[in-house]
Each structure stands twice: as C-alpha cells, then as structure tokens.
Protein backbone atom coordinates (compact mmCIF):
# COMPACT_ATOMS: atom_id res chain seq x y z
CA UNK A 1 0.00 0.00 0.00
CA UNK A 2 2.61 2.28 0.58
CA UNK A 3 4.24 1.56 -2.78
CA UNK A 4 1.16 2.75 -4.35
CA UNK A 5 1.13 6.12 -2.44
CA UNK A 6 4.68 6.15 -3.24
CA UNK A 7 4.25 6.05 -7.15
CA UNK A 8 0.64 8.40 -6.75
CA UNK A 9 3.03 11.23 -5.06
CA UNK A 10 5.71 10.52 -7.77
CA UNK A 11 3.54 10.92 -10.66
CA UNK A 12 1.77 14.09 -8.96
CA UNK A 13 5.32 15.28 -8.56
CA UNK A 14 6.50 14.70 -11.92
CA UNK A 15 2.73 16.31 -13.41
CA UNK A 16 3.46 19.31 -11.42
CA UNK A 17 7.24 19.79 -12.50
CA UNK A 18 6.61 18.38 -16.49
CA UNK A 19 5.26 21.04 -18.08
CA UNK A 20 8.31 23.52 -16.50
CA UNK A 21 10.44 21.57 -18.16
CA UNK A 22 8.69 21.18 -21.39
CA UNK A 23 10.29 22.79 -24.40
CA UNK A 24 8.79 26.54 -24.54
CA UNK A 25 6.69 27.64 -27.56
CA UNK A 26 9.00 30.01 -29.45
CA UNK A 27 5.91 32.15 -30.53
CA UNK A 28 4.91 32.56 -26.58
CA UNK A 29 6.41 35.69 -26.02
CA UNK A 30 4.68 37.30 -29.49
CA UNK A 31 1.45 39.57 -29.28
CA UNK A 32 -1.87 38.58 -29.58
CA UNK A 33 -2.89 41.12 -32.07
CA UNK A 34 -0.96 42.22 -35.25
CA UNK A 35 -0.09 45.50 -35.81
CA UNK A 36 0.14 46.29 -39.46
CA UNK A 37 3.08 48.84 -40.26
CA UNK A 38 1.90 50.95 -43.12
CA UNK A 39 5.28 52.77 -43.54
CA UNK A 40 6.89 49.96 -44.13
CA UNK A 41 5.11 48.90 -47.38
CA UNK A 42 6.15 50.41 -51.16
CA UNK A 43 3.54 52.38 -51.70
CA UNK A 44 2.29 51.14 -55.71
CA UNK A 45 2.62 54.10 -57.49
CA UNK A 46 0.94 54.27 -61.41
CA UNK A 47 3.31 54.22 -64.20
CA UNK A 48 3.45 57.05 -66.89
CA UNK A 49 1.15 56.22 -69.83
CA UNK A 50 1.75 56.76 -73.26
CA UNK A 51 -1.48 56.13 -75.96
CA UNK A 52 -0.22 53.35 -78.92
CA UNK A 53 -1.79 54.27 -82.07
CA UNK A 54 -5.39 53.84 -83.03
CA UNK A 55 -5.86 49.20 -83.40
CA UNK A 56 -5.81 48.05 -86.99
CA UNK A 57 -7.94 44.89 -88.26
CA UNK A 58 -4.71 43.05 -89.02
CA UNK A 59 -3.55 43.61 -85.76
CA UNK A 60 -6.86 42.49 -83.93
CA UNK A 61 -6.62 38.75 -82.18
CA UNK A 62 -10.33 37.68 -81.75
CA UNK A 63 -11.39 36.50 -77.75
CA UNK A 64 -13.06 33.54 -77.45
CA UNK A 65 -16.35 33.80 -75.14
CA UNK A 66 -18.67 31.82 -73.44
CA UNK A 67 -21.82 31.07 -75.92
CA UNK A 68 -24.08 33.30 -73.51
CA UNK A 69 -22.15 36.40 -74.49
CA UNK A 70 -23.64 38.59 -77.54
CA UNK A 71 -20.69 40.87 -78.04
CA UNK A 72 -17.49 40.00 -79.24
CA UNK A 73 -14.25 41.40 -78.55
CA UNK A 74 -10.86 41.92 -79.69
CA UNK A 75 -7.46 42.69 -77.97
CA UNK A 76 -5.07 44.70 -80.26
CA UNK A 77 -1.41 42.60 -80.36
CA UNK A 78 0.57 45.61 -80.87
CA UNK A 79 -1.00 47.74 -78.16
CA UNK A 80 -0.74 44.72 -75.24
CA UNK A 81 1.90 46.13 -72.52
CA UNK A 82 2.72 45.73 -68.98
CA UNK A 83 4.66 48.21 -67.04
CA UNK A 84 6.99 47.96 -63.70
CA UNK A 85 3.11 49.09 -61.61
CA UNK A 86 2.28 45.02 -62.88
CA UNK A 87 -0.58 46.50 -64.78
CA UNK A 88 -1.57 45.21 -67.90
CA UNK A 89 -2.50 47.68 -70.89
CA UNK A 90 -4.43 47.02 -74.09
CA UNK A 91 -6.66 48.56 -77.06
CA UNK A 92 -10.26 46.85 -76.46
CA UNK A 93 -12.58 46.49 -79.26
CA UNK A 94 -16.03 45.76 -78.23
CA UNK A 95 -18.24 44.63 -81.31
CA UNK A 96 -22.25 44.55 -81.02
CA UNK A 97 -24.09 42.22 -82.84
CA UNK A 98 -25.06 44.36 -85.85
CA UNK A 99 -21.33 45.15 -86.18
CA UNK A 100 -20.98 48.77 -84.16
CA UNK A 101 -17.66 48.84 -83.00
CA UNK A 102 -16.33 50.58 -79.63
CA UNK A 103 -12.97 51.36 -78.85
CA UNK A 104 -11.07 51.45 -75.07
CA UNK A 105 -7.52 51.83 -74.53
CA UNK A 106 -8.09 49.83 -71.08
CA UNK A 107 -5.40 48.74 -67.95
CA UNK A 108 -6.21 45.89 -65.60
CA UNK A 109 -4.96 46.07 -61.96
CA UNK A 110 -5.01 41.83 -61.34
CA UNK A 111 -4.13 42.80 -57.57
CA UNK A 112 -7.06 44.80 -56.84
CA UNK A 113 -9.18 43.74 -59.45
CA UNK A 114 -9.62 47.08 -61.21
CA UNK A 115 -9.52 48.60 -64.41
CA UNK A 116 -9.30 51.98 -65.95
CA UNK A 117 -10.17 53.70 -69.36
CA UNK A 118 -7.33 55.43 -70.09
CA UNK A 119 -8.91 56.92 -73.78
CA UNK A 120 -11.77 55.91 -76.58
CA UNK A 121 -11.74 55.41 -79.69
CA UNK A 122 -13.21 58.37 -82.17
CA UNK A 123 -14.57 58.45 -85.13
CA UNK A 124 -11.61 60.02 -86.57
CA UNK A 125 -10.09 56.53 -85.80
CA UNK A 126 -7.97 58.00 -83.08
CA UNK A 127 -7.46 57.30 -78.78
CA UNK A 128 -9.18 60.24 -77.40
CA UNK A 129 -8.05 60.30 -73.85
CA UNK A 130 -10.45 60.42 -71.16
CA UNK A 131 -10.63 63.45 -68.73
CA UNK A 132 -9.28 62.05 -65.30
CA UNK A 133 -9.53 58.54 -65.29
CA UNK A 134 -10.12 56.20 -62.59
CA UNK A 135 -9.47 53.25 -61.53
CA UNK A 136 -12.63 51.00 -60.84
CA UNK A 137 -14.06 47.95 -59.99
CA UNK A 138 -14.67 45.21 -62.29
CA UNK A 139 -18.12 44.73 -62.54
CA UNK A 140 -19.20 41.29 -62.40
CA UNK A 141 -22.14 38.91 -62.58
CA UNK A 142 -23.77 41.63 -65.41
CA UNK A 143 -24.71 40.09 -69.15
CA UNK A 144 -22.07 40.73 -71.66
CA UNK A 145 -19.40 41.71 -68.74
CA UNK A 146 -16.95 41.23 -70.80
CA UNK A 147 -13.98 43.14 -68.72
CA UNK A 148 -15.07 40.24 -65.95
CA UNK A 149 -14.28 37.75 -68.49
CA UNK A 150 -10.74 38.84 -69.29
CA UNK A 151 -10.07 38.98 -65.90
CA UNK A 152 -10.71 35.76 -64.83
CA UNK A 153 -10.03 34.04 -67.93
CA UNK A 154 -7.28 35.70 -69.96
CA UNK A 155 -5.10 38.92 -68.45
CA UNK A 156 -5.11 37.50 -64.46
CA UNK A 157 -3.82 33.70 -63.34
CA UNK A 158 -5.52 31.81 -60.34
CA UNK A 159 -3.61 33.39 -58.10
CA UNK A 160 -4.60 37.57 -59.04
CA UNK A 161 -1.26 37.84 -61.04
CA UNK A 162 -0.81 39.58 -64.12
CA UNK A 163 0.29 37.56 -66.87
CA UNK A 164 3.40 39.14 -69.70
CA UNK A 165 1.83 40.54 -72.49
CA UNK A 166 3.05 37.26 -75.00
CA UNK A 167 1.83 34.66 -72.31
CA UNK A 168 -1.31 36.73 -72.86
CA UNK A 169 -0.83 36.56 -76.82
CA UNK A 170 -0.47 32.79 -76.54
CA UNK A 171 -3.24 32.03 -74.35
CA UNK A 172 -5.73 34.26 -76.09
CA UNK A 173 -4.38 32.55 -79.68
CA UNK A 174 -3.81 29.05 -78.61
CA UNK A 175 -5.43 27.99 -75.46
CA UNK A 176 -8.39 29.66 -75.43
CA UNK A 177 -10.84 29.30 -72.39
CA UNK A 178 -14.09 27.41 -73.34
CA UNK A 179 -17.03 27.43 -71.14
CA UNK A 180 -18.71 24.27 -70.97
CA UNK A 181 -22.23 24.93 -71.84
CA UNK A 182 -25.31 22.72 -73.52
C-alpha cells in the first residue's frame, strides 16, 4: 500500500514539474494582435502612360467567349503592354451584334481587381483620352461583362497575377478558355 502512495506522489510530482520543463513555444512571447506597419510597405505608385496608335484589323486577335455572351471582342497585339506598376495595358474592341464597334484603350490592376479607361476610340479613328480617369471595380455577374471575363479568364492567373503581355498573346491565340455549356 505504501508503494502505491509512493508512485501516486511521484507521478503528482513529476505532473506538477513536467510542463516547466517542457520545451517553450518560441511564438509565446509574441502579441496577440498584429499591428500592421503601413510605412513599411512600397507604396504602388501608377506608371506614366503613353497612348499606342489607333488598333488596326490586321492587328486584332479575336477573344473567345462563353456562348451566352452577344458581343465579341478583340485585344489589339501591338497595343498589349505591362509596365513595372504590374498592370496590364491594351486597345479593347467591343463589337455589337449588328457590327458597331467601340474602342477602349483599357489597364487591368489583377491585384485589386480594377480597371481603368485610359482613352476611346473616335470616329476620326484615333485614342481620345479620357478626362481624369479612374481606376474601378470590375463589374461582375452583369450580361455581356466582358472586362469580368478577361479577368478571370485571360489577363489575371488563379492566383490575381498579371500575366506578360506574350503569355497573354499565346493564351488568347492558342489555349483559349471554353465554357462548358449545352
């Protein structure tokens, strides 16, 4: 019987003194609550912009979209760019169904999931610029939202990354993304 007491006060001994001796957490002495250092990030500064010239047909490498879209749409090869601010810049060419043709010299911000209409397409056939552009949201879920599309399917990877403007090229030309639709 007293063996038993013995080895009870022995392993209440050794319960009390274990965790003491356990290794420590390295992370134990860290805060609770992040504070995020805003001075310490590179601010992402825009770079300077500079209009190509107005898209010709030869130049124009057709989009393949899903079957519900009515539009169709074009990226200009010559105007597709991508500056040290990782955003990717391209002449847009919007087609209706009955052949009306609009004109956008457009960037796409992957990270933020933005764009911005840098100038539009005249009748003159020129890039008009546009008075004070800004950058906004990609609208999504809308019929024909065909600035959604390229996001998601074309000018952005999986992982909100802007792709080089001949990875674009080669996607657009040779892997084209196909919804699966009856």
């Amino acid at each position: 019987m007293l063996s038993s007491w013995r080895q009870l006060l022995i392993t209440a001994l050794f319960l009390m003194v274990w965790p003491s001796q356990a290794k420590q957490d390295r992370y134990a002495d860290e805060p609770e609550t992040f504070v995020y250092d805003e001075s310490l990030e590179d601010k992402w500064k825009e770079s300077n912009v500079v209009l190509p010239s107005y898209p010709k047909d030869s130049d124009l490498i057709p989009v393949t979209l899903a079957k519900s879209f009515t539009l169709k749409i074009y990226l200009d090869s010559k105007s597709i760019s991508q500056a040290e601010d990782r955003v990717v810049r391209f002449s847009l060419i919007v087609e209706s169904p009955s052949g009306a043709r609009s004109v956008f010299y457009d960037g796409m911000r992957c990270e933020t999931r933005e764009y911005k209409t840098y100038a539009i397409g005249s009748a003159e056939y020129r890039l008009e610029p546009v008075k004070d552009p800004q950058w906004q949201r990609i609208p999504m879920l809308e019929f024909n939202s065909f600035r959604d599309y390229l996001y998601r399917h074309y000018v952005c990877d999986d992982y909100s990354t802007a792709r080089s403007p001949a990875e674009l090229v080669r996607i657009i030309k040779y892997e084209p993304y196909i919804k699966y639709e009856n």
